[in-house]
C-alpha atoms as a PDB file:
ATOM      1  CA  UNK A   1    -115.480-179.154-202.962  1.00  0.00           C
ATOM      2  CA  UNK A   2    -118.195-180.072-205.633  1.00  0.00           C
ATOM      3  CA  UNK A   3    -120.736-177.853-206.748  1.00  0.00           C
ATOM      4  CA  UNK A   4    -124.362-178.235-205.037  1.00  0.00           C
ATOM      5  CA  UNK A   5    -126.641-179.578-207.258  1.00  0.00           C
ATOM      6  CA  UNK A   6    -129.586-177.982-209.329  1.00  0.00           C
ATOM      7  CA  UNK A   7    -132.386-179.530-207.483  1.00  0.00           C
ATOM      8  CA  UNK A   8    -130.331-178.470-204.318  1.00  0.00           C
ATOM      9  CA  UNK A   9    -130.271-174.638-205.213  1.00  0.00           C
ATOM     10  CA  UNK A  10    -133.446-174.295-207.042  1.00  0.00           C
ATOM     11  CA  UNK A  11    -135.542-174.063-203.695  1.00  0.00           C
ATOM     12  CA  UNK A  12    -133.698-171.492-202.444  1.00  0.00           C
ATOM     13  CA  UNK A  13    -133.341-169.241-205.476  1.00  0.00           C
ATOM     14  CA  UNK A  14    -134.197-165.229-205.005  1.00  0.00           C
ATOM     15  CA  UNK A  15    -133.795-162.216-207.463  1.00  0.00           C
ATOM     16  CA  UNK A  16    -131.940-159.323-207.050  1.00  0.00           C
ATOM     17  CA  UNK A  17    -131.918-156.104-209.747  1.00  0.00           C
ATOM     18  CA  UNK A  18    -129.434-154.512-211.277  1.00  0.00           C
ATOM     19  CA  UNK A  19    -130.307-151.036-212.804  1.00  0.00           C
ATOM     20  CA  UNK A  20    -130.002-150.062-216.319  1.00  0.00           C
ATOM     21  CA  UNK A  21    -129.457-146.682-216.574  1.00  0.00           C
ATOM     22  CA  UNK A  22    -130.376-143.968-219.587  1.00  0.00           C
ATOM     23  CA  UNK A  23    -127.164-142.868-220.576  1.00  0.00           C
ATOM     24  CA  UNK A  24    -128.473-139.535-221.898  1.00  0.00           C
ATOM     25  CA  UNK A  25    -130.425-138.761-218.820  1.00  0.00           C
ATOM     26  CA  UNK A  26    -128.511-140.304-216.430  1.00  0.00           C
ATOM     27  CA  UNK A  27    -131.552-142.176-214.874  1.00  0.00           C
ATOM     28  CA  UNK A  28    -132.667-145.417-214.195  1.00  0.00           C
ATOM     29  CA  UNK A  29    -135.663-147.116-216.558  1.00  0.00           C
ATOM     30  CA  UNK A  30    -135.128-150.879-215.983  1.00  0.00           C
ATOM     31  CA  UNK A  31    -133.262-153.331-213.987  1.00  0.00           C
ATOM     32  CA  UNK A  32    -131.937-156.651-214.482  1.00  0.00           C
ATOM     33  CA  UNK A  33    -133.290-159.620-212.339  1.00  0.00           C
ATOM     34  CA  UNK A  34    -130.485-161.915-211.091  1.00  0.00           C
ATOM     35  CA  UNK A  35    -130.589-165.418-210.142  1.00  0.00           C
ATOM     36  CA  UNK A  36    -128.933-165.851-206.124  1.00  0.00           C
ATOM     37  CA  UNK A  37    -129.073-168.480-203.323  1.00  0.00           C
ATOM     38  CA  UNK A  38    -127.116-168.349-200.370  1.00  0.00           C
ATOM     39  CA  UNK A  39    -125.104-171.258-199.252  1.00  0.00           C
ATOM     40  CA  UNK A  40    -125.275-172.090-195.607  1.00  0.00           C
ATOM     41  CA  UNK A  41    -123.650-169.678-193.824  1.00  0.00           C
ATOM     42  CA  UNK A  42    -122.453-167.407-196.370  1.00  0.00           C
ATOM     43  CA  UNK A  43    -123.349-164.638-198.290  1.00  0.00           C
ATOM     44  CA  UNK A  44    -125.493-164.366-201.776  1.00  0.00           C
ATOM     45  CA  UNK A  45    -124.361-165.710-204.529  1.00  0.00           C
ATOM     46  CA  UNK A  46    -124.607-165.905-208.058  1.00  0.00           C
ATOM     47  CA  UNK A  47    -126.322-169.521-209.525  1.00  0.00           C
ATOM     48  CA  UNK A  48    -123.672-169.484-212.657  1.00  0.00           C
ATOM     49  CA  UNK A  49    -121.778-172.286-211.420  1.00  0.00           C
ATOM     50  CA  UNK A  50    -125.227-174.429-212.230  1.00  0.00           C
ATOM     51  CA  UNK A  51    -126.581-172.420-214.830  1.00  0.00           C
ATOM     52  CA  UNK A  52    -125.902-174.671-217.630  1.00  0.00           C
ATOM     53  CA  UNK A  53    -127.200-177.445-216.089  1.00  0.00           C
ATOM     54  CA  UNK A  54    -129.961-176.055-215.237  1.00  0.00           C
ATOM     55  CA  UNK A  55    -130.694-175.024-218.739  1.00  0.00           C
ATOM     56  CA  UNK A  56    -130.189-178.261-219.700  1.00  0.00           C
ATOM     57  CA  UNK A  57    -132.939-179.925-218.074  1.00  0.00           C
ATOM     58  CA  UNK A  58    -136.298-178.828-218.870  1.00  0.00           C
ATOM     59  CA  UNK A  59    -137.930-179.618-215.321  1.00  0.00           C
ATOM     60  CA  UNK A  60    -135.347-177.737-213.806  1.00  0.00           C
ATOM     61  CA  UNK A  61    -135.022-174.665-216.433  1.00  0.00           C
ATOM     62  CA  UNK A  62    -139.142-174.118-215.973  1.00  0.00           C
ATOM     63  CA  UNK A  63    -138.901-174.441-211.905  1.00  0.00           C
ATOM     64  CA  UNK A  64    -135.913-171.765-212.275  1.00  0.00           C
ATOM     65  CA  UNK A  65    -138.299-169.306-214.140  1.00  0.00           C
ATOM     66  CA  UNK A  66    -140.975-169.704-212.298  1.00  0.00           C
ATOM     67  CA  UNK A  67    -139.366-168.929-209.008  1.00  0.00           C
ATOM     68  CA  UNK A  68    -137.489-165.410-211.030  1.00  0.00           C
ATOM     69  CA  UNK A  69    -140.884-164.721-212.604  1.00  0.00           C
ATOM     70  CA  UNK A  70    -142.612-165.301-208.717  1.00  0.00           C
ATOM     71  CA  UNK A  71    -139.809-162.947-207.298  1.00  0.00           C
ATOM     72  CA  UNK A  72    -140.290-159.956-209.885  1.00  0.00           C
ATOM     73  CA  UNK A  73    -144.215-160.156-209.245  1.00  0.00           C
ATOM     74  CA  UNK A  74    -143.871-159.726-205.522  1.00  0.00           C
ATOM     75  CA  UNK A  75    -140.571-157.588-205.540  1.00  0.00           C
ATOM     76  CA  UNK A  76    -141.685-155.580-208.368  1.00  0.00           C
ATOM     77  CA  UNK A  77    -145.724-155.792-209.291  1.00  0.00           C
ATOM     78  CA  UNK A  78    -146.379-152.092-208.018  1.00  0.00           C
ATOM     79  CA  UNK A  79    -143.611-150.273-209.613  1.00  0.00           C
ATOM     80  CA  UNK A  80    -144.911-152.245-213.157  1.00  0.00           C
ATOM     81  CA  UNK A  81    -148.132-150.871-212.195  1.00  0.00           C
ATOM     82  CA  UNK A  82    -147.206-147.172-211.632  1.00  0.00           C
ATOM     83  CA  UNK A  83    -144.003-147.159-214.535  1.00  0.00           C
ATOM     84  CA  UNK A  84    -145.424-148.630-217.648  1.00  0.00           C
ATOM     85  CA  UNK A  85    -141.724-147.546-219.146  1.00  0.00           C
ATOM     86  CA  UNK A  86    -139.734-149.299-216.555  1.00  0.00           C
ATOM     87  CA  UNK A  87    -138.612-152.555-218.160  1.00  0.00           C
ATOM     88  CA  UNK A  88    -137.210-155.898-215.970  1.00  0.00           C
ATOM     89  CA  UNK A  89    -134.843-157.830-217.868  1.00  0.00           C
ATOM     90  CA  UNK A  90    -134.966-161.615-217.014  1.00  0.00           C
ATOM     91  CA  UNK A  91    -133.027-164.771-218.523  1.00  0.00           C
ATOM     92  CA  UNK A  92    -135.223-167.213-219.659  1.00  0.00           C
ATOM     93  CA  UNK A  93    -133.771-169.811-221.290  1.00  0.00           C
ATOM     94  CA  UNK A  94    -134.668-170.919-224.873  1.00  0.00           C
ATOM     95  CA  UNK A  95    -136.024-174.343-223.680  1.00  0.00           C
ATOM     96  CA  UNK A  96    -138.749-172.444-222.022  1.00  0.00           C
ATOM     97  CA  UNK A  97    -139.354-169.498-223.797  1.00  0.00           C
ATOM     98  CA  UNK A  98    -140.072-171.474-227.143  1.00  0.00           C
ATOM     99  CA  UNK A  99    -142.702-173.501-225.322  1.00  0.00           C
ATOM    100  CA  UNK A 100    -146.432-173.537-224.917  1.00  0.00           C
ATOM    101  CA  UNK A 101    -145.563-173.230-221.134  1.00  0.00           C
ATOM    102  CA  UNK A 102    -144.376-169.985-220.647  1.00  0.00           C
ATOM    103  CA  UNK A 103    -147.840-168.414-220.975  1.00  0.00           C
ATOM    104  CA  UNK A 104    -148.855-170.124-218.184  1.00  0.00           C
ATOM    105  CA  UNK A 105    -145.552-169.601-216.075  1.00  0.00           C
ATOM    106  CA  UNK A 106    -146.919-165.606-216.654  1.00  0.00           C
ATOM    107  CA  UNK A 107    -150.530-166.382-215.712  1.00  0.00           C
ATOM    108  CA  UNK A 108    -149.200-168.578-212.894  1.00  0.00           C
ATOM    109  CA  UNK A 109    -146.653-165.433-211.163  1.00  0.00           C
ATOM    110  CA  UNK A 110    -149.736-162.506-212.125  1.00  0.00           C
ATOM    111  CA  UNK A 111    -147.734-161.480-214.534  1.00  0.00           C
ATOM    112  CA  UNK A 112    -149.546-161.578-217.552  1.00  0.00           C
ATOM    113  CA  UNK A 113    -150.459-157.438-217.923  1.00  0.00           C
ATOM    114  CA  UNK A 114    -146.803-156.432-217.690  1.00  0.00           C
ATOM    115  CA  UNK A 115    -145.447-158.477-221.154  1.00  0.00           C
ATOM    116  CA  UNK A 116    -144.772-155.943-222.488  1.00  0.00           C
ATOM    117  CA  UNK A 117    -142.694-154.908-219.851  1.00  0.00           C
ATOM    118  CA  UNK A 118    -140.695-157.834-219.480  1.00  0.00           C
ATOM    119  CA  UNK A 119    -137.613-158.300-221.719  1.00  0.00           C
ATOM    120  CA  UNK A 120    -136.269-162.223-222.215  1.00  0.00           C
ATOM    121  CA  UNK A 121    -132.526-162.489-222.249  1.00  0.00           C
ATOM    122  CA  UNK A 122    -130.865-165.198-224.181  1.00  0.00           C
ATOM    123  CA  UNK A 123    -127.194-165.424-225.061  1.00  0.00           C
ATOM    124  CA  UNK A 124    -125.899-164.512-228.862  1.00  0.00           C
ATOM    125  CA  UNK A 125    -124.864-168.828-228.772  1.00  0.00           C
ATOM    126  CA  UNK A 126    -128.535-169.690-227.775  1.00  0.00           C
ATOM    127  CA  UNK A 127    -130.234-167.346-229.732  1.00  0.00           C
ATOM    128  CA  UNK A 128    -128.651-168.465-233.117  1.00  0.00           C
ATOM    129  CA  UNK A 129    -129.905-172.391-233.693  1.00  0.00           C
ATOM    130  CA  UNK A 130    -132.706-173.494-234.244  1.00  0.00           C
ATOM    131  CA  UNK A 131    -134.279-173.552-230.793  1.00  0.00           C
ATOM    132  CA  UNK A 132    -132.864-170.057-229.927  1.00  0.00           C
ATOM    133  CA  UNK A 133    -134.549-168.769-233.405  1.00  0.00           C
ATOM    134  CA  UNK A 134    -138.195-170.632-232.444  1.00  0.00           C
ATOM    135  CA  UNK A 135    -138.037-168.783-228.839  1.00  0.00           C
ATOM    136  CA  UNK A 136    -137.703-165.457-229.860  1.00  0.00           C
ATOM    137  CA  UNK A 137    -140.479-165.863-232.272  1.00  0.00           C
ATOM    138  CA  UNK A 138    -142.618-167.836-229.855  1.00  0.00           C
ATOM    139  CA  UNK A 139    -142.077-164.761-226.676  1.00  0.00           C
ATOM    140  CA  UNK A 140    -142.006-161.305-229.217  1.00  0.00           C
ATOM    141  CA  UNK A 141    -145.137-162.370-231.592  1.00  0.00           C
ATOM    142  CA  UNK A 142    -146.908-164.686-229.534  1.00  0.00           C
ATOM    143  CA  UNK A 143    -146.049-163.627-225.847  1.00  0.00           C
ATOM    144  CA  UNK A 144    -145.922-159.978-226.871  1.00  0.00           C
ATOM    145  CA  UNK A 145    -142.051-159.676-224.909  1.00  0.00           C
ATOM    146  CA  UNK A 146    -139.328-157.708-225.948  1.00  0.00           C
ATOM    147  CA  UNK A 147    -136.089-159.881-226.633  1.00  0.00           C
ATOM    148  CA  UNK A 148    -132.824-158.919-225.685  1.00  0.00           C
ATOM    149  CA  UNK A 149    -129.212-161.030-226.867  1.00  0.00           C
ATOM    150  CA  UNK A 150    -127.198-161.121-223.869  1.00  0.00           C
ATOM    151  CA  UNK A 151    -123.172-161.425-223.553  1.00  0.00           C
ATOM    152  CA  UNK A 152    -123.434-159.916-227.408  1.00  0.00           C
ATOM    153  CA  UNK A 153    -120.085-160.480-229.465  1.00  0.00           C
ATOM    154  CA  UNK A 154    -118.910-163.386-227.896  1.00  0.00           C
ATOM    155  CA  UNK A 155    -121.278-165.958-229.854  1.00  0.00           C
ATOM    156  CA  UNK A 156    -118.720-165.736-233.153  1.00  0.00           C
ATOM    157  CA  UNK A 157    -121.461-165.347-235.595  1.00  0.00           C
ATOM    158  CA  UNK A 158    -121.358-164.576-238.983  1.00  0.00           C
ATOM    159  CA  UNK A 159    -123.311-161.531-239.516  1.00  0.00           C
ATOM    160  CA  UNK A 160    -125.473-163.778-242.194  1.00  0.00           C
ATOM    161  CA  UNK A 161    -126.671-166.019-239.214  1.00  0.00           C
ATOM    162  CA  UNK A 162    -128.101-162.438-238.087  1.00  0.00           C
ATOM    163  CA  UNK A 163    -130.273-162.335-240.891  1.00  0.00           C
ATOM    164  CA  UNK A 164    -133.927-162.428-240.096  1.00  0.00           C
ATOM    165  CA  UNK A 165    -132.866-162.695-236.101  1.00  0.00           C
ATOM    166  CA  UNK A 166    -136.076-160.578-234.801  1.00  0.00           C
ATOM    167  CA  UNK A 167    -135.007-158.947-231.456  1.00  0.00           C
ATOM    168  CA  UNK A 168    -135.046-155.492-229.561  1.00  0.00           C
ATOM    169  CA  UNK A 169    -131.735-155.333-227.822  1.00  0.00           C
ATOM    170  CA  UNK A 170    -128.421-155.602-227.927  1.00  0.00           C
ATOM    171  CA  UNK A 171    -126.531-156.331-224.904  1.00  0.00           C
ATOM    172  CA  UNK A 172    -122.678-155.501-225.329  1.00  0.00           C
ATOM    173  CA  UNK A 173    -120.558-157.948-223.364  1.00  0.00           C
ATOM    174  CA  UNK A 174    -118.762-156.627-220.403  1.00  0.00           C
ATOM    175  CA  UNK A 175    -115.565-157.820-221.634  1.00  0.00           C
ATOM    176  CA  UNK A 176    -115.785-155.475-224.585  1.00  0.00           C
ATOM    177  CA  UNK A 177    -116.792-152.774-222.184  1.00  0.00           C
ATOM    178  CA  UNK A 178    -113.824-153.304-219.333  1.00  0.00           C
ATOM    179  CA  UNK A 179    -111.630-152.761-222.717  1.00  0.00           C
ATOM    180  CA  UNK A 180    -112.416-149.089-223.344  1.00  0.00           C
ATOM    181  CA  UNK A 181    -109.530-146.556-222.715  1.00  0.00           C
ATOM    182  CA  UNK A 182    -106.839-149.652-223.003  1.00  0.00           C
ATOM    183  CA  UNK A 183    -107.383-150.907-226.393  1.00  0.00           C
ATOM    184  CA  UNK A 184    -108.335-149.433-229.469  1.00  0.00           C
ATOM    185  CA  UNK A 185    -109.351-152.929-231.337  1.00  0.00           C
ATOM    186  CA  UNK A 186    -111.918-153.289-228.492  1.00  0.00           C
ATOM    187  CA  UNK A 187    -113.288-149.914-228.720  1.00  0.00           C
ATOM    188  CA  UNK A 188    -113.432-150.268-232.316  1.00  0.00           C
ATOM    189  CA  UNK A 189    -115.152-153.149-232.016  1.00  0.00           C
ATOM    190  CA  UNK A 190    -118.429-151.484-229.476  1.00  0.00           C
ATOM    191  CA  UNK A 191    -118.168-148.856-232.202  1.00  0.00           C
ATOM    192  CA  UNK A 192    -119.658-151.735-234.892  1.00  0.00           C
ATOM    193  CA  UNK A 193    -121.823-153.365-232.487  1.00  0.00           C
ATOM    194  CA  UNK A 194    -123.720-149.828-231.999  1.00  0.00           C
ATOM    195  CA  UNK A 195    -123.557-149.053-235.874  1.00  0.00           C
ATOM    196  CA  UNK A 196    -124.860-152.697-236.808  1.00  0.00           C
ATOM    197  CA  UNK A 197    -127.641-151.791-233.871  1.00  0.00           C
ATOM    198  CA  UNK A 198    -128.746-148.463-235.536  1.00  0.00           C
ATOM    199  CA  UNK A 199    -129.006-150.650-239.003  1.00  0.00           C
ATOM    200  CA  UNK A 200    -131.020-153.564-237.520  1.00  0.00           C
ATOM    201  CA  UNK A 201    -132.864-151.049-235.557  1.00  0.00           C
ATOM    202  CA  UNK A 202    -132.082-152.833-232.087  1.00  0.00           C
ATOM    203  CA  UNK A 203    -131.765-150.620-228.600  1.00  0.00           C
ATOM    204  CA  UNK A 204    -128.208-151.124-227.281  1.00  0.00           C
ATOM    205  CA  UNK A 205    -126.732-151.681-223.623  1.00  0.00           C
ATOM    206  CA  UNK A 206    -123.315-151.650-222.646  1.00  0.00           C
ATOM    207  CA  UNK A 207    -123.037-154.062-219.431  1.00  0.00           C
ATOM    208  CA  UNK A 208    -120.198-154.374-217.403  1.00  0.00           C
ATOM    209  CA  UNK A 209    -119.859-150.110-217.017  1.00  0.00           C
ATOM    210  CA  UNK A 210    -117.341-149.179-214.077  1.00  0.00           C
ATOM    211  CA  UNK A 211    -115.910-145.866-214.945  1.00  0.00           C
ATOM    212  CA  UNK A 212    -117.216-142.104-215.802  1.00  0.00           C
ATOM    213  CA  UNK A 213    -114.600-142.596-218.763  1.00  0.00           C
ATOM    214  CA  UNK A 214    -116.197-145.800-220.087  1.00  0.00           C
ATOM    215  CA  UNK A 215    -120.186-144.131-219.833  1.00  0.00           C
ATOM    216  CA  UNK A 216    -119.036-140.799-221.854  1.00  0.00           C
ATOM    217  CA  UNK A 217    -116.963-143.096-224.164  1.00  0.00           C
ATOM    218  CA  UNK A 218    -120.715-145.181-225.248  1.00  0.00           C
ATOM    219  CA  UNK A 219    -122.786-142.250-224.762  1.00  0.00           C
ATOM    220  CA  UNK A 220    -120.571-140.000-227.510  1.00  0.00           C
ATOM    221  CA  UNK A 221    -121.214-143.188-229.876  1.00  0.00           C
ATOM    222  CA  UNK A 222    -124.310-143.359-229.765  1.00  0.00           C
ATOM    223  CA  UNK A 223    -124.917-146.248-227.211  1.00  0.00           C
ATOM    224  CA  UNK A 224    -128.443-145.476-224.998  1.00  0.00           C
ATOM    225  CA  UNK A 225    -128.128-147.425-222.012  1.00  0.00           C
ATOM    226  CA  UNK A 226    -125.742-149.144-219.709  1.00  0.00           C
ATOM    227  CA  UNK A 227    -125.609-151.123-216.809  1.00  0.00           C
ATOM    228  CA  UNK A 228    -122.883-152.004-214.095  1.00  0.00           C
ATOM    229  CA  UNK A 229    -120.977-150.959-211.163  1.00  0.00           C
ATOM    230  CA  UNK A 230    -120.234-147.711-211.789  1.00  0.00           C
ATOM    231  CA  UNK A 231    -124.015-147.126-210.562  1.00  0.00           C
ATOM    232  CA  UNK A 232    -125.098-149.983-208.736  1.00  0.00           C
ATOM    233  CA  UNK A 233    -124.289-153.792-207.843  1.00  0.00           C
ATOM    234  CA  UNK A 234    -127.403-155.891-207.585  1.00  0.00           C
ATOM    235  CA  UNK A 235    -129.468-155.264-204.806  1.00  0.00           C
ATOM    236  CA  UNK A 236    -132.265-156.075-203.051  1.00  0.00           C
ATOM    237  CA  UNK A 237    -135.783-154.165-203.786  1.00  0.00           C
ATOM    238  CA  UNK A 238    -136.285-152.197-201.192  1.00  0.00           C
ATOM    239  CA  UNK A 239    -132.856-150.464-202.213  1.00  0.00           C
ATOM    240  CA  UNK A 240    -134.563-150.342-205.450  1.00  0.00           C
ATOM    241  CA  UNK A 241    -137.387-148.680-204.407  1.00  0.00           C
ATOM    242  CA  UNK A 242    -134.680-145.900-202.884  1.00  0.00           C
ATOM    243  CA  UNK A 243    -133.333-145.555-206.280  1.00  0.00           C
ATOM    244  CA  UNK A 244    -136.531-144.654-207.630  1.00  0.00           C
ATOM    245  CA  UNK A 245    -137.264-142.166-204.912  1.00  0.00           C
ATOM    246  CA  UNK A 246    -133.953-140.382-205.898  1.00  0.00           C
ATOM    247  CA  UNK A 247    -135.158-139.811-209.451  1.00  0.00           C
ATOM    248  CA  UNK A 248    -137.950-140.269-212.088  1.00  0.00           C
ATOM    249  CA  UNK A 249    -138.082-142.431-214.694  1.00  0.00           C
END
């Protein structure tokens, strides 16, 4: 069977939220917003298996952001309001972060007074040309957003391409994380992605966290968030607003 297409998906696309959790504190201060559509007759699922088409194309990569941007406004707008810590994570792609448009995508979805609440995601790959380099730019000093590198440590860079790369955050891939407690090189490894954070001054979160084991493991060196399974799948956000009724943030 063929994947559907972009234009067929985009219409349907809805956000669901991850938490990211304060490793110290053991409480949530941010969530993730995911990209899902459900295909007839089944569950939710994840858009990845489009997501670089999507990209691609900047019609399609604008309509895509929109629609998350729409979804965190009305899922989300009065928890902004009332936590001016809480943080919502969001991929936007480089094509549309770097552009004059995504001002307008903010004014469009109300979402203009919470920028500084909203956090870009881009992967280490897309954040290191040219494009990737104008974005970041273009959303921290111009749009006021924080910028976080998604997926972080699969990109191969050099750490001289991280030279003058501006961001906030560090996002540790969940690869490296599923590693910890079965091999040292990978452990090793999160230990100089959190050092190389403290230098540049960058927050860091662990994704991909499953265990107790893995969460004291990052929390001992020094890592200050994490997100994953061991504390919540996405979910929808009224189960979100639960969470938030179960503890302060």
């Amino acid at each position: 069977m063929t994947n559907p297409s972009a234009s067929t998906i985009l219409p349907t696309v809805f956000a669901e939220y991850q938490p990211i959790i304060d490793l110290s504190r053991n409480r949530m201060v941010g969530c993730e917003a995911l990209a899902r559509w459900t295909p007839k007759g089944k569950k939710s699922i994840s858009i990845g298996n489009v997501i670089h088409d999507i990209e691609a194309d900047e019609k399609h990569a604008m309509e895509l952001t929109r629609r998350m941007l729409t979804c965190i406004r009305n899922d989300l707008e009065p928890l902004l309001a009332t936590h001016p810590h809480f943080c919502v994570h969001v991929n936007i792609p480089p094509i549309v972060i770097g552009s004059s448009g995504v001002a307008s995508l903010l004014e469009e979805a109300d979402l203009a007074a919470y920028h500084s609440q909203l956090v870009g995601e881009i992967t280490e790959r897309q954040a290191l040309d040219d494009l990737g380099r104008s974005a970041i730019h273009m959303a921290r000093d111009e749009l006021g957003m924080k910028v976080a590198i998604d997926d972080f440590g699969t990109g191969q860079s050099g750490l001289e391409q991280l030279i003058g790369l501006e961001v906030d955050i560090l996002k540790i891939d969940q690869t490296f994380i599923g590693l910890i407690g079965k091999d040292a090189a990978a452990e090793r490894l999160v230990r100089a992605i959190t050092a190389l954070a403290s230098v540049l001054d960058n927050e860091v979160i662990a994704e991909g966290v499953e265990t107790s084991e893995q969460a004291t493991f990052l929390r001992e060196i020094g890592v200050t968030r994490g997100q994953g399974w061991l504390w919540s799948k996405a979910i929808g956000p009224l189960e979100l607003e639960t969470w938030l009724e179960a503890a302060s943030i």
